[in-house]
Protein backbone atom coordinates (compact mmCIF):
# COMPACT_ATOMS: atom_id res chain seq x y z
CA UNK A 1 83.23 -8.78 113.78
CA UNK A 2 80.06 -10.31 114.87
CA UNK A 3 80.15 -8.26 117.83
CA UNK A 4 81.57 -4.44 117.99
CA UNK A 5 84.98 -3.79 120.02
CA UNK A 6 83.71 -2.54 123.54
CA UNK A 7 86.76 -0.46 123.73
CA UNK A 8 86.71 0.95 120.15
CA UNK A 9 82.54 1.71 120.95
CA UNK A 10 84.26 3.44 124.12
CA UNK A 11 86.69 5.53 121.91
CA UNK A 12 83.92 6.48 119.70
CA UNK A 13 82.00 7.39 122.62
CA UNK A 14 84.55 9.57 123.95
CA UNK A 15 85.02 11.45 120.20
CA UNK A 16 81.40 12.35 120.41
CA UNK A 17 80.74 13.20 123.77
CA UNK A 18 84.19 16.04 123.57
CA UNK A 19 83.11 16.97 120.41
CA UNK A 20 86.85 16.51 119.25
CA UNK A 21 88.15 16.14 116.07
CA UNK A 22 92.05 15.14 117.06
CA UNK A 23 91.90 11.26 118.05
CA UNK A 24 93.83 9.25 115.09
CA UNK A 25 92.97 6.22 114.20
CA UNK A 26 93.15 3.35 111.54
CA UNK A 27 90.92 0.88 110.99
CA UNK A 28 90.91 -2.81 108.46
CA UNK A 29 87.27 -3.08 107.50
CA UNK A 30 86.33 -5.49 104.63
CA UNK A 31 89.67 -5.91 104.06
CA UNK A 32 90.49 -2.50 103.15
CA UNK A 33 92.54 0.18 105.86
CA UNK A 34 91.40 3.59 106.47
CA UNK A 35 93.59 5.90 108.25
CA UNK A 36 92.71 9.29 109.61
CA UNK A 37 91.55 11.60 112.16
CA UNK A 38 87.93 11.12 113.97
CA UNK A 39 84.95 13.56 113.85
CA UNK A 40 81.86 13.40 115.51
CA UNK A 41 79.20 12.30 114.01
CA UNK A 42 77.44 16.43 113.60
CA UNK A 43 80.62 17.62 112.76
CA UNK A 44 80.99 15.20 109.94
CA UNK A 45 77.51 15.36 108.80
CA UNK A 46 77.99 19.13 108.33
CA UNK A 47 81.27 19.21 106.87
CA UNK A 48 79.67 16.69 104.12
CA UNK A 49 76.67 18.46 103.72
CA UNK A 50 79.28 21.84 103.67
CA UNK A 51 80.63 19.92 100.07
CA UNK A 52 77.76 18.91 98.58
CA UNK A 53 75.76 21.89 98.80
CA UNK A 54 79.20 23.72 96.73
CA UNK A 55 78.79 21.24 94.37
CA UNK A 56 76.31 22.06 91.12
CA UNK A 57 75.49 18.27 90.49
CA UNK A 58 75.51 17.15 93.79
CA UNK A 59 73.46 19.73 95.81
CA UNK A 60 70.23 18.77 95.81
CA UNK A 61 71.96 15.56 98.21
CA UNK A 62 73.36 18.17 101.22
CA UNK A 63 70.04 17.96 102.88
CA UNK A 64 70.28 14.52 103.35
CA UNK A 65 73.20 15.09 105.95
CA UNK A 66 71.62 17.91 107.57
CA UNK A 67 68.90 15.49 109.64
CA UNK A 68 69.77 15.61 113.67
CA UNK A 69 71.74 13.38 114.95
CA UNK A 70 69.61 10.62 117.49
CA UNK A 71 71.61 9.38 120.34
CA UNK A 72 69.78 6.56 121.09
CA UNK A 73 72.42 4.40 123.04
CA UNK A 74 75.84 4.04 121.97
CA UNK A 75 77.51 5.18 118.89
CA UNK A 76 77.43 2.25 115.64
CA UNK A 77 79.77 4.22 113.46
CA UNK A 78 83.29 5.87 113.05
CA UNK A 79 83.40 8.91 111.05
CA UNK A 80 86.72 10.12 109.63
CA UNK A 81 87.94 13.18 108.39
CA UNK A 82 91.13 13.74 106.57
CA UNK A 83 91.13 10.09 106.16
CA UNK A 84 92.96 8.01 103.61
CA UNK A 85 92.50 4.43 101.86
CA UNK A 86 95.53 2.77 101.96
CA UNK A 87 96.37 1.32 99.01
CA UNK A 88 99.78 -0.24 98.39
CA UNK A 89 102.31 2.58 98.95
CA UNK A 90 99.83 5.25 98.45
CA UNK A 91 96.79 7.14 100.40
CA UNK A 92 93.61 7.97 98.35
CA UNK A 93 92.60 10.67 97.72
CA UNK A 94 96.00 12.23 98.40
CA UNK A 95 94.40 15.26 100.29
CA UNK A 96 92.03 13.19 103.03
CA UNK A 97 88.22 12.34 102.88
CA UNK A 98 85.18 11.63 104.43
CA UNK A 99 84.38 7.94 105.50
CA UNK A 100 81.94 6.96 107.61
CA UNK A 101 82.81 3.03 108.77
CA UNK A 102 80.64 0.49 110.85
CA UNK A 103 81.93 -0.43 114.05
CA UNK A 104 80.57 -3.93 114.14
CA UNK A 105 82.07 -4.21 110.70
CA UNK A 106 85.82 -2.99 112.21
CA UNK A 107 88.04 -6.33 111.90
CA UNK A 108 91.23 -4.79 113.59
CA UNK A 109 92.46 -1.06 114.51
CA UNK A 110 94.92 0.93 116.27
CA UNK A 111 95.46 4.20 117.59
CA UNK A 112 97.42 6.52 115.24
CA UNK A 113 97.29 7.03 111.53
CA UNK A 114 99.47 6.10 108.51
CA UNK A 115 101.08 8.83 106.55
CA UNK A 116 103.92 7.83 103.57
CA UNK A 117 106.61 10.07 102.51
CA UNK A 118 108.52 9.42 99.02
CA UNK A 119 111.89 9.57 100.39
C-alpha cells in the first residue's frame, strides 16, 4: 500500500496506548500471511531482547532492542507475538514468533488469527 490503512494505524494505536497484548490479527504483506496476537511495541522489544540475551551466539544483539521507544506521531509498525507464517497447511515456527511488519507495507488484513488442526 502506498498509503497505510487509517483504520489498521487506529488498531495499532489502540494496542499501544492499552498496553495489551490480546487483539488478533492477520495480515498479507509481500505476499506472505502472518497470523497472531499483537504486542506493543516495548513489550515486544523486551520480550526479543528477553531471547537474545539467553542466547550464547546471539547476545551481544539484546541491546539493540533495549533503546526507548519514541512516539513521535502515530505508530508505522505491527508487532506480533505468538505469530505464525502461513505456509500452505502449516504455521511456522509451530510454537509462534516474533514479527515486526510495516503498516504501509500491509496489503490486506483482518481481525482474528489462523490456527490449523490435523483432523
Amino acid at each position: 500500500m502506498s498509503k497505510p490503512d487509517e483504520l489498521l494505524v487506529h488498531v495499532a494505536t489502540l494496542v499501544e496506548s492499552g498496553q495489551s497484548n490480546q487483539m488478533s490479527l492477520t495480515v498479507v504483506t509481500g505476499g506472505g500471511v502472518i497470523t497472531g496476537r499483537l504486542a506493543p511495541e516495548a513489550v515486544w522489544r523486551k520480550r526479543v531482547s528477553d531471547v537474545l540475551s539467553d542466547s550464547a551466539q546471539l547476545g551481544e544483539f539484546s541491546a539493540a532492542f533495549n533503546i526507548p521507544v519514541t512516539e513521535d506521531g502515530p505508530p508505522t509498525h505491527l508487532h506480533f507475538h505468538v505469530a505464525r507464517i502461513l505456509q500452505g497447511t502449516v504455521g511456522i515456527p509451530e510454537t509462534g514468533g516474533m514479527y515486526r511488519v510495516a503498516i504501509a507495507d500491509v496489503s490486506a488484513w483482518t481481525v482474528g488469527d489462523f490456527s490449523y488442526f490435523d483432523h
